[in-house]
Structure formats: structure tokens, C-alpha cells
C-alpha atoms as a PDB file:
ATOM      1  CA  UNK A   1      77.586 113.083 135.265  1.00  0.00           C
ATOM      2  CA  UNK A   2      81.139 113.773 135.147  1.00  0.00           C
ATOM      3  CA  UNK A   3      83.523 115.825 137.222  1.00  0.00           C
ATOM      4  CA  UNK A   4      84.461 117.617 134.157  1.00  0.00           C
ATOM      5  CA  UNK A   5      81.177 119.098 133.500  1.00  0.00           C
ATOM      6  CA  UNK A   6      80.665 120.268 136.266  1.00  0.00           C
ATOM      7  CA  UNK A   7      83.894 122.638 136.388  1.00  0.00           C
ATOM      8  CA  UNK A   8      85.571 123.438 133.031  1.00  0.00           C
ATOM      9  CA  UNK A   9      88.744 123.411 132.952  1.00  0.00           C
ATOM     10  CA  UNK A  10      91.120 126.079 132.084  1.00  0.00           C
ATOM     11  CA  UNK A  11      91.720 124.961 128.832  1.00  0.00           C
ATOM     12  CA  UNK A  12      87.170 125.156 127.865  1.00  0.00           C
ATOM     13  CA  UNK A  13      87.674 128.945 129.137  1.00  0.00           C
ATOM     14  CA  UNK A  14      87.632 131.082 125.347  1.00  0.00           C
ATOM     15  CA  UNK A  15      90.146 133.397 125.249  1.00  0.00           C
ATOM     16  CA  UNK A  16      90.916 136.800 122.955  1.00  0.00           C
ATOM     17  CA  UNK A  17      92.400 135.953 119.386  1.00  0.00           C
ATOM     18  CA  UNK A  18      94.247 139.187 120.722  1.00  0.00           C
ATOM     19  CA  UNK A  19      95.434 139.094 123.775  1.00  0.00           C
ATOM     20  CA  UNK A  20      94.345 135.752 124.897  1.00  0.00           C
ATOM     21  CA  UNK A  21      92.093 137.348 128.507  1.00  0.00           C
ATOM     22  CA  UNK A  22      88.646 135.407 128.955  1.00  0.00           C
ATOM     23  CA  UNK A  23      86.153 136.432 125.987  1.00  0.00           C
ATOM     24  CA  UNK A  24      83.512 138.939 127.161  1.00  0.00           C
ATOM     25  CA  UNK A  25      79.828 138.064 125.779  1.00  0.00           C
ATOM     26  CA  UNK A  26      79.143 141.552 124.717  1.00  0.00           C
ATOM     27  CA  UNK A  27      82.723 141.715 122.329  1.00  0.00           C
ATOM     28  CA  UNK A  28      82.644 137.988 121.289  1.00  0.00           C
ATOM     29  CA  UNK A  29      85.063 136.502 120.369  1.00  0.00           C
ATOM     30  CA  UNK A  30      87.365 139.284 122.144  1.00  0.00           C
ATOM     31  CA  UNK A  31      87.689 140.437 125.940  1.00  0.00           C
ATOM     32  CA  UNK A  32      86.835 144.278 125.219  1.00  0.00           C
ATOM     33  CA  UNK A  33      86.144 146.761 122.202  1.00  0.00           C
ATOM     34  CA  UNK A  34      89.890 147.603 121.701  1.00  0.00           C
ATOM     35  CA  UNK A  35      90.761 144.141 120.639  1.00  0.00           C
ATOM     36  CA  UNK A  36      87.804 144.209 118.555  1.00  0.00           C
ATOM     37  CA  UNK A  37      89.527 147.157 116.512  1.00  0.00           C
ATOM     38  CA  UNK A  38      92.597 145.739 116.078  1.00  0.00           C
ATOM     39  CA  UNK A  39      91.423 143.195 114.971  1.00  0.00           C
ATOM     40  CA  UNK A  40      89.311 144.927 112.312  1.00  0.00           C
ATOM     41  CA  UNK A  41      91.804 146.906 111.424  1.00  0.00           C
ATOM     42  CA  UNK A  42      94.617 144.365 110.246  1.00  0.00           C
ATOM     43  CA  UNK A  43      91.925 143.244 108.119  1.00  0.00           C
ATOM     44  CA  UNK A  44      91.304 146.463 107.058  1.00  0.00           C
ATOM     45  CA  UNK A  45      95.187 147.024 106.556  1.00  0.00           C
ATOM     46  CA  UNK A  46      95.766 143.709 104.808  1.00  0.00           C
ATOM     47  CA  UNK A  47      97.879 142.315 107.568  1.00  0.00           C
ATOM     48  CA  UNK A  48      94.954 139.481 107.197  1.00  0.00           C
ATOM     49  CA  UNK A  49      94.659 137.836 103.883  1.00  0.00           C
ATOM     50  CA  UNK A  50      92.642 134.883 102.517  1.00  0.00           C
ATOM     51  CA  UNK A  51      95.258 132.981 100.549  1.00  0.00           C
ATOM     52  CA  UNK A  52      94.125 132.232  96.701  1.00  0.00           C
ATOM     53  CA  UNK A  53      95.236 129.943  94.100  1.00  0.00           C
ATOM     54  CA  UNK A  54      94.984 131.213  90.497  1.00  0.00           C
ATOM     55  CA  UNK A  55      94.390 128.975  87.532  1.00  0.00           C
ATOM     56  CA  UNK A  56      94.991 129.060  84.053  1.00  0.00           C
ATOM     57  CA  UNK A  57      91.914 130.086  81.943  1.00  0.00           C
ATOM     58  CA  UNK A  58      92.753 127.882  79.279  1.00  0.00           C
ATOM     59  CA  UNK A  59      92.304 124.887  81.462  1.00  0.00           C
ATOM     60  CA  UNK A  60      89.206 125.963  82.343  1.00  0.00           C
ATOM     61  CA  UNK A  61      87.404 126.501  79.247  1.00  0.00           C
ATOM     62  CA  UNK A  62      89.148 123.149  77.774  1.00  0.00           C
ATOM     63  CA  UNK A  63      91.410 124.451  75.088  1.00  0.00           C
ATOM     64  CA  UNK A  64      91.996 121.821  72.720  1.00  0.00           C
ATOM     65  CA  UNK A  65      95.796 121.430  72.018  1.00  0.00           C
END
């Protein structure tokens, strides 16, 4: 057994994407409700996006030349 299992360090402690206090079991992965709803709403507000690469349909279906 190591000493570092036995107390984690402060860097092992989760923290809020939000505000960065210790994550609370019941709002996981956030500390409390509020930071739940921000959250939710950037997403909501498109603050968050998932980045996407368009490609050409023509290289897709193999046009001939």
C-alpha cells in the first residue's frame, strides 16, 4: 500500500467544470444545481458547439472525372 492511496491529493479531488469547488455526488459533475444550469444553458444557447468538418458530396459518391 502506498501513502498516496491512502490520502488523495488535492489534485484526485474533482472539481466543477464551472466554478472549479469539489463536485457534489447528487449534481455530478458540478458542486450544486446552479452550475448545472449554466451549464445547460450555454449548450442550450450555442455558446457550446461540437466542431464539424464538411465534405464534398462528390467525393463521396466517387464522381468519375
Amino acid at each position: 500500500m502506498s501513502p498516496a492511496n491512502d490520502n488523495p491529493s488535492r489534485s484526485s479531488i474533482e472539481r466543477c467544470p464551472i466554478c472549479s469547488k469539489p463536485t457534489d455526488a447528487a449534481f455530478k459533475p458540478f458542486c450544486s444545481k446552479r452550475c448545472a444550469d449554466v451549464d445547460l444553458q450555454r449548450w442550450l444557447s450555442g455558446r457550446y458547439a461540437i466542431p464539424v468538418v464538411e465534405e464534398d458530396k462528390g467525393r463521396d459518391e466517387g464522381e468519375e472525372g
